[in-house]
C-alpha atoms as a PDB file:
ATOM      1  CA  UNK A   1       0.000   0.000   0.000  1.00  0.00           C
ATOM      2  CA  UNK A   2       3.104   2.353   0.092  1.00  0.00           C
ATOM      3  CA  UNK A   3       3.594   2.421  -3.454  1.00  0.00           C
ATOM      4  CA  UNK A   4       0.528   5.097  -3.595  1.00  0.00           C
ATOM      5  CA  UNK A   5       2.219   7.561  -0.909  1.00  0.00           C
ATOM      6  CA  UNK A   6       3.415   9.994  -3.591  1.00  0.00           C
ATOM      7  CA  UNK A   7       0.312   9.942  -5.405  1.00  0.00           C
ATOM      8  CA  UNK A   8      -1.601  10.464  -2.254  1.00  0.00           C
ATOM      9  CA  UNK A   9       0.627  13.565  -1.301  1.00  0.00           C
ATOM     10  CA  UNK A  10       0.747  15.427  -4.989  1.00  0.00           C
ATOM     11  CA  UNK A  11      -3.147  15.167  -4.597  1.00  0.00           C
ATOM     12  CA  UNK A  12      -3.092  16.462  -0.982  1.00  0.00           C
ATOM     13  CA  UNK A  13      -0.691  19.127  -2.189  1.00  0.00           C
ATOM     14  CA  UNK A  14      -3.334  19.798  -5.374  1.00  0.00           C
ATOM     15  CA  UNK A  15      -6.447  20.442  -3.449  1.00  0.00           C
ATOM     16  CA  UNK A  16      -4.641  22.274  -0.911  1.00  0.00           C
ATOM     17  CA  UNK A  17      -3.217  25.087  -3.644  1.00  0.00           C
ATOM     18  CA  UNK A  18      -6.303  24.601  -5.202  1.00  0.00           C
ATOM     19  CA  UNK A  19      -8.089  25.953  -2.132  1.00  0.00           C
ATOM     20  CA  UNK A  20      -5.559  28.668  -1.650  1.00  0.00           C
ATOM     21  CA  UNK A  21      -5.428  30.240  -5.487  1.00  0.00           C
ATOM     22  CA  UNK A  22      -9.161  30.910  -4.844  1.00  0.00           C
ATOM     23  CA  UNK A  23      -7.962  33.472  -1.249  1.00  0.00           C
ATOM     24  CA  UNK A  24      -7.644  37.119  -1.945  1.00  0.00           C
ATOM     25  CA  UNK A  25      -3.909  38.796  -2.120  1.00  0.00           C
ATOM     26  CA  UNK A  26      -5.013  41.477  -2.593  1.00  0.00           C
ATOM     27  CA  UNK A  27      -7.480  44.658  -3.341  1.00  0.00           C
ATOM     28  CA  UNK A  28      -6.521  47.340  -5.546  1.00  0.00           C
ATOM     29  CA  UNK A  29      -8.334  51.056  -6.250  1.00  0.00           C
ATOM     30  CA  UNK A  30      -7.557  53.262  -9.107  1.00  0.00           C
ATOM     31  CA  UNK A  31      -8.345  56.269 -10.317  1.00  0.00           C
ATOM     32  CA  UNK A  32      -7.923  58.762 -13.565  1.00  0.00           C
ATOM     33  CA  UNK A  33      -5.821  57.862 -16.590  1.00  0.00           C
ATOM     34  CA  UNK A  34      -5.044  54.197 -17.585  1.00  0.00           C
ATOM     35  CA  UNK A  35      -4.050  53.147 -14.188  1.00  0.00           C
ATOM     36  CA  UNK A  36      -0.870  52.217 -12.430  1.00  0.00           C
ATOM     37  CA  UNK A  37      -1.303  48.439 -14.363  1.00  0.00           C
ATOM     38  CA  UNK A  38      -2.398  49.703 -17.648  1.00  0.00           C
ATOM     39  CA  UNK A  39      -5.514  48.024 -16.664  1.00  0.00           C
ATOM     40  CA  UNK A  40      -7.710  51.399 -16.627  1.00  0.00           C
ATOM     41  CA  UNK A  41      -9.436  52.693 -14.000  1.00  0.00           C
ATOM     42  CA  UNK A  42     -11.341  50.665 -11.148  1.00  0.00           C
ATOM     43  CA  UNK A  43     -11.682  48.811  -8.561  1.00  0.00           C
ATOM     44  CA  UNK A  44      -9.460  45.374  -8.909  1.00  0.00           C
ATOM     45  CA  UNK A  45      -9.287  42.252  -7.052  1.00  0.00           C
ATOM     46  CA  UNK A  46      -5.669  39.803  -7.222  1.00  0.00           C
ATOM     47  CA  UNK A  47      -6.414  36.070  -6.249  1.00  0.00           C
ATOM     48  CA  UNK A  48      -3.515  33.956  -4.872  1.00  0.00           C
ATOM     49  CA  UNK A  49      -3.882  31.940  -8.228  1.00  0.00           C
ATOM     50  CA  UNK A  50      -3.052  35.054 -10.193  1.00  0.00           C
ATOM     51  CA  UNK A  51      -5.880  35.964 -11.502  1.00  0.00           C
ATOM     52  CA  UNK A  52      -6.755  39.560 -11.893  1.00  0.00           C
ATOM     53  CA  UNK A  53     -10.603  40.540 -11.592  1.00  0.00           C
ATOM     54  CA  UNK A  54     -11.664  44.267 -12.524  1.00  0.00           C
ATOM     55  CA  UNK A  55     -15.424  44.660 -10.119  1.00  0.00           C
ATOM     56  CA  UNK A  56     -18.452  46.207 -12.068  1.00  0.00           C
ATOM     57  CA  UNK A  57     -21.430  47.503 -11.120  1.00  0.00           C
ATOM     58  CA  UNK A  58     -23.075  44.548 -12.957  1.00  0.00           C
ATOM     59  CA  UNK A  59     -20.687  41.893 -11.887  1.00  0.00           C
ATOM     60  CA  UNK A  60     -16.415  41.980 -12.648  1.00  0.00           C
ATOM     61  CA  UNK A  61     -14.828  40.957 -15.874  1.00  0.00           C
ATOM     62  CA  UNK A  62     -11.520  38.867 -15.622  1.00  0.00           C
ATOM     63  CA  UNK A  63      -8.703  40.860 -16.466  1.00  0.00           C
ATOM     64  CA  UNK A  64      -5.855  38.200 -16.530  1.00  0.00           C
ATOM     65  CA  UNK A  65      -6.950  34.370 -15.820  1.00  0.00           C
ATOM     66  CA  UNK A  66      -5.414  32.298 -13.042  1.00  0.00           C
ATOM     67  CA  UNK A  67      -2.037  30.069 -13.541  1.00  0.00           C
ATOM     68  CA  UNK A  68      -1.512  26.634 -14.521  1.00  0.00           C
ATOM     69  CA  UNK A  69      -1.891  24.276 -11.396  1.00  0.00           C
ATOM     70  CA  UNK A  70       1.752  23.508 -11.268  1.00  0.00           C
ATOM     71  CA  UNK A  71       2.478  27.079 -10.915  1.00  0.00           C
ATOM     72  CA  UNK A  72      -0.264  27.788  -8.341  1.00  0.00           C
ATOM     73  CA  UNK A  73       1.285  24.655  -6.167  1.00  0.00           C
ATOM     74  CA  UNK A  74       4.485  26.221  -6.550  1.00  0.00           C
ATOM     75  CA  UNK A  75       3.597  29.166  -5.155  1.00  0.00           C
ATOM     76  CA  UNK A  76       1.621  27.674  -2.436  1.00  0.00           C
ATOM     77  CA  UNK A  77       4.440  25.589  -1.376  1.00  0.00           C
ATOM     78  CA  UNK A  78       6.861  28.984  -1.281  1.00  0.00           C
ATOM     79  CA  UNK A  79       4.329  30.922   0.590  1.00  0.00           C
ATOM     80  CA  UNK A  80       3.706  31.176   4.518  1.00  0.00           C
ATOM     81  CA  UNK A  81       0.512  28.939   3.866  1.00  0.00           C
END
């Protein structure tokens, strides 16, 4: 039964990182001009996962989409977790 210990870890690992892409990093507000991003002006929302969100009155449009998985786990494993 220890030949699945790996396997069993990279999918602990994967749901974990999984779970904490989807926290908030950060908030970001911005006003006049095309913004410090060169995303315009608004109100902006960074995931853990990388994923950039721009909020609307109507709902938010997805400025830049989340990572790969391997990257996100990467990240997860070099963070404070």
């Amino acid at each position: 039964m220890t030949q699945y210990n790996d396997l069993v870890e990279r999918r602990r690992l994967y749901l974990k990182a999984e779970e904490w892409g989807q926290g908030v990093k950060q908030h970001y507000a911005c006003k006049g001009g095309v913004g410090d991003l060169g995303y315009g002006m608004g109100y902006f929302i960074y995931y853990n996962n990388g994923e950039i969100r721009k909020v609307k009155k109507s709902g938010y449009d997805i400025v830049r989409l989340a990572d790969p998985i391997d990257v996100v786990m990467d990240n997860y494993i070099r963070s404070d977790k």
